[in-house]
C-alpha atoms as a PDB file:
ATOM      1  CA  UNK A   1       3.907 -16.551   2.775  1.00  0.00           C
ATOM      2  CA  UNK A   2       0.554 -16.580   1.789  1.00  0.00           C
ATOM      3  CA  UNK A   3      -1.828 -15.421   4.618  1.00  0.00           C
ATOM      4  CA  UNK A   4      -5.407 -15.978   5.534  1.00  0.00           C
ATOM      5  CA  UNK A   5      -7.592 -13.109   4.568  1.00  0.00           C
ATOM      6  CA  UNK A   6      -9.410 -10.935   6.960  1.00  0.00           C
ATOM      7  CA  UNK A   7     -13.159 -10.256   6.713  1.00  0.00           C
ATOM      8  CA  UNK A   8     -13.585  -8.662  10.000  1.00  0.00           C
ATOM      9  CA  UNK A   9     -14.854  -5.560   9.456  1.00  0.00           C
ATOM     10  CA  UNK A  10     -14.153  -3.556  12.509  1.00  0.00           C
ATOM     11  CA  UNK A  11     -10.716  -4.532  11.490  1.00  0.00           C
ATOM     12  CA  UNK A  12     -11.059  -3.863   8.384  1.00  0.00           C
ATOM     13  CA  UNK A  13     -12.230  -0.090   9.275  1.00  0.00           C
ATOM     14  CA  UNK A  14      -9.435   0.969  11.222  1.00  0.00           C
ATOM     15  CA  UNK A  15      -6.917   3.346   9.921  1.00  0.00           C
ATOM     16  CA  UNK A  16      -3.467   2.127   8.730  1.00  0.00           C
ATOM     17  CA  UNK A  17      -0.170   3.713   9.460  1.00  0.00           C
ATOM     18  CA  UNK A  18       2.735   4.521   7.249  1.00  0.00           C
ATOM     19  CA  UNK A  19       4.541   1.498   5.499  1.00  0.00           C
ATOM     20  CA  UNK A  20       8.787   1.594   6.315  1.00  0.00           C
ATOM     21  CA  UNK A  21      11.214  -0.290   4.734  1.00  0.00           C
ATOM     22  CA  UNK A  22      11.188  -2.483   8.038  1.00  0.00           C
ATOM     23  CA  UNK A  23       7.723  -3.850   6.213  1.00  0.00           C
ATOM     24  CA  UNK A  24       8.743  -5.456   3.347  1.00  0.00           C
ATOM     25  CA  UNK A  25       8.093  -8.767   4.217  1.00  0.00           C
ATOM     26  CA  UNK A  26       4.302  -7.657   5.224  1.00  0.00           C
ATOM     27  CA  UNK A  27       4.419  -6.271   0.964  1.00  0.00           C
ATOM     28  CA  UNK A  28       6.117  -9.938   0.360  1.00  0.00           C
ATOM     29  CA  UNK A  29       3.292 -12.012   2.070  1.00  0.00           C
ATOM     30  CA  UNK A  30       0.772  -9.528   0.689  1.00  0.00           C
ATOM     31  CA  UNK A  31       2.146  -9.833  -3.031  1.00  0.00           C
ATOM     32  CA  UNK A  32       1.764 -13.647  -2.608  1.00  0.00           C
ATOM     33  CA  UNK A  33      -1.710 -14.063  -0.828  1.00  0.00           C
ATOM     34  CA  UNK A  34      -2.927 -11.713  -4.211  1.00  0.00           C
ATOM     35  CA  UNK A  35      -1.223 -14.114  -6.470  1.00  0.00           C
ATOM     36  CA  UNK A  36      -3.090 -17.296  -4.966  1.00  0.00           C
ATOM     37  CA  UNK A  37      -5.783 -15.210  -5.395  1.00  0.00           C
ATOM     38  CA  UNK A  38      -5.772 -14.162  -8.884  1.00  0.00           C
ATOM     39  CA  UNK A  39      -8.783 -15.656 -10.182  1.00  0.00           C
ATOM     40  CA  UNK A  40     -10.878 -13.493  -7.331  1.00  0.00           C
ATOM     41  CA  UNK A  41      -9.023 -10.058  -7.285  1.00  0.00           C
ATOM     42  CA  UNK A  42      -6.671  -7.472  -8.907  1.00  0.00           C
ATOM     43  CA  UNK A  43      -5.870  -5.653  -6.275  1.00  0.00           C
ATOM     44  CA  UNK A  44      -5.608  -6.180  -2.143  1.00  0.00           C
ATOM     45  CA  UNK A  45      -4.561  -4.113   1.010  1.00  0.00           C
ATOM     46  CA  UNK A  46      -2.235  -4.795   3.776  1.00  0.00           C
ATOM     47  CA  UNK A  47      -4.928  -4.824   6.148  1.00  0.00           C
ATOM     48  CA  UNK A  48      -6.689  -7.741   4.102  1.00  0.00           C
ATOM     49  CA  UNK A  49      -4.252 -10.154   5.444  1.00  0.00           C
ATOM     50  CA  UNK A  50      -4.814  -8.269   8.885  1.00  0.00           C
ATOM     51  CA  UNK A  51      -1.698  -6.008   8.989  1.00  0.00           C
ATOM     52  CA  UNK A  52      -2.429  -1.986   9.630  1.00  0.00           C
ATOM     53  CA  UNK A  53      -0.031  -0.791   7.075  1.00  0.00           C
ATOM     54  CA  UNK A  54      -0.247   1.510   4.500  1.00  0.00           C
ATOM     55  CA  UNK A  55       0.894  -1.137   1.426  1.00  0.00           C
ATOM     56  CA  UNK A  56      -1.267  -2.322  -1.231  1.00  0.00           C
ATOM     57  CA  UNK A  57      -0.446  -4.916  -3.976  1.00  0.00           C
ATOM     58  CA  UNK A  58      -2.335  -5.187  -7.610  1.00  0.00           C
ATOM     59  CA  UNK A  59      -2.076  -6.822 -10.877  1.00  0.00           C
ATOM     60  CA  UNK A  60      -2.436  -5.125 -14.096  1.00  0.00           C
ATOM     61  CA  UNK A  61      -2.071  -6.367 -17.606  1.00  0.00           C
ATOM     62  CA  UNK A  62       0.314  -9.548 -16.798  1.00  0.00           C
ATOM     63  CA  UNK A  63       1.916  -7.917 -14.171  1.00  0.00           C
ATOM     64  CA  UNK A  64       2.105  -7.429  -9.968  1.00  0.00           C
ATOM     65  CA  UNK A  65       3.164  -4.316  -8.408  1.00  0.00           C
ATOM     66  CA  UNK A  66       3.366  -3.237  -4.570  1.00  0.00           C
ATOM     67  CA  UNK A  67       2.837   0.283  -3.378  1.00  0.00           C
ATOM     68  CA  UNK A  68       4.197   1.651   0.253  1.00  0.00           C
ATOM     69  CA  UNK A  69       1.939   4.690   1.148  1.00  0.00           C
ATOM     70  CA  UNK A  70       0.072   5.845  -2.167  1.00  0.00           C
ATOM     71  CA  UNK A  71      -2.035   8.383  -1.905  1.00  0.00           C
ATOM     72  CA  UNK A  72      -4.889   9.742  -4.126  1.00  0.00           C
END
């Protein structure tokens, strides 16, 4: 499902927690809402469509791929 993106950013500034397996539809809906956005991003966080999880989804060379918990 694609989901409305969050600006707020007090929300935006909190910390996330871990990503489970329990949250793959959060990486689903997150892997869409980047794919409607396309022309305007590569790359978004969980907590963009206002979900505190550690997930983020990008697109590189032609394709989409979702982390759980990277780290740097």
């Amino acid at each position: 499902m694609i989901r409305e993106l969050m600006h707020d950013p007090l929300f935006l500034a909190k910390k996330a927690t871990d990503a489970t397996e329990d949250d793959i539809e959060i990486a689903r809906d997150l892997l869409e809402t980047l794919e409607a956005h396309e022309e305007e991003c590569v790359g978004m966080a969980a907590n963009m469509i206002g979900e505190l999880k550690r997930i983020i989804a990008y697109h590189v060379e032609g394709e989409y791929c979702v982390m759980f918990n990277p780290e740097i």
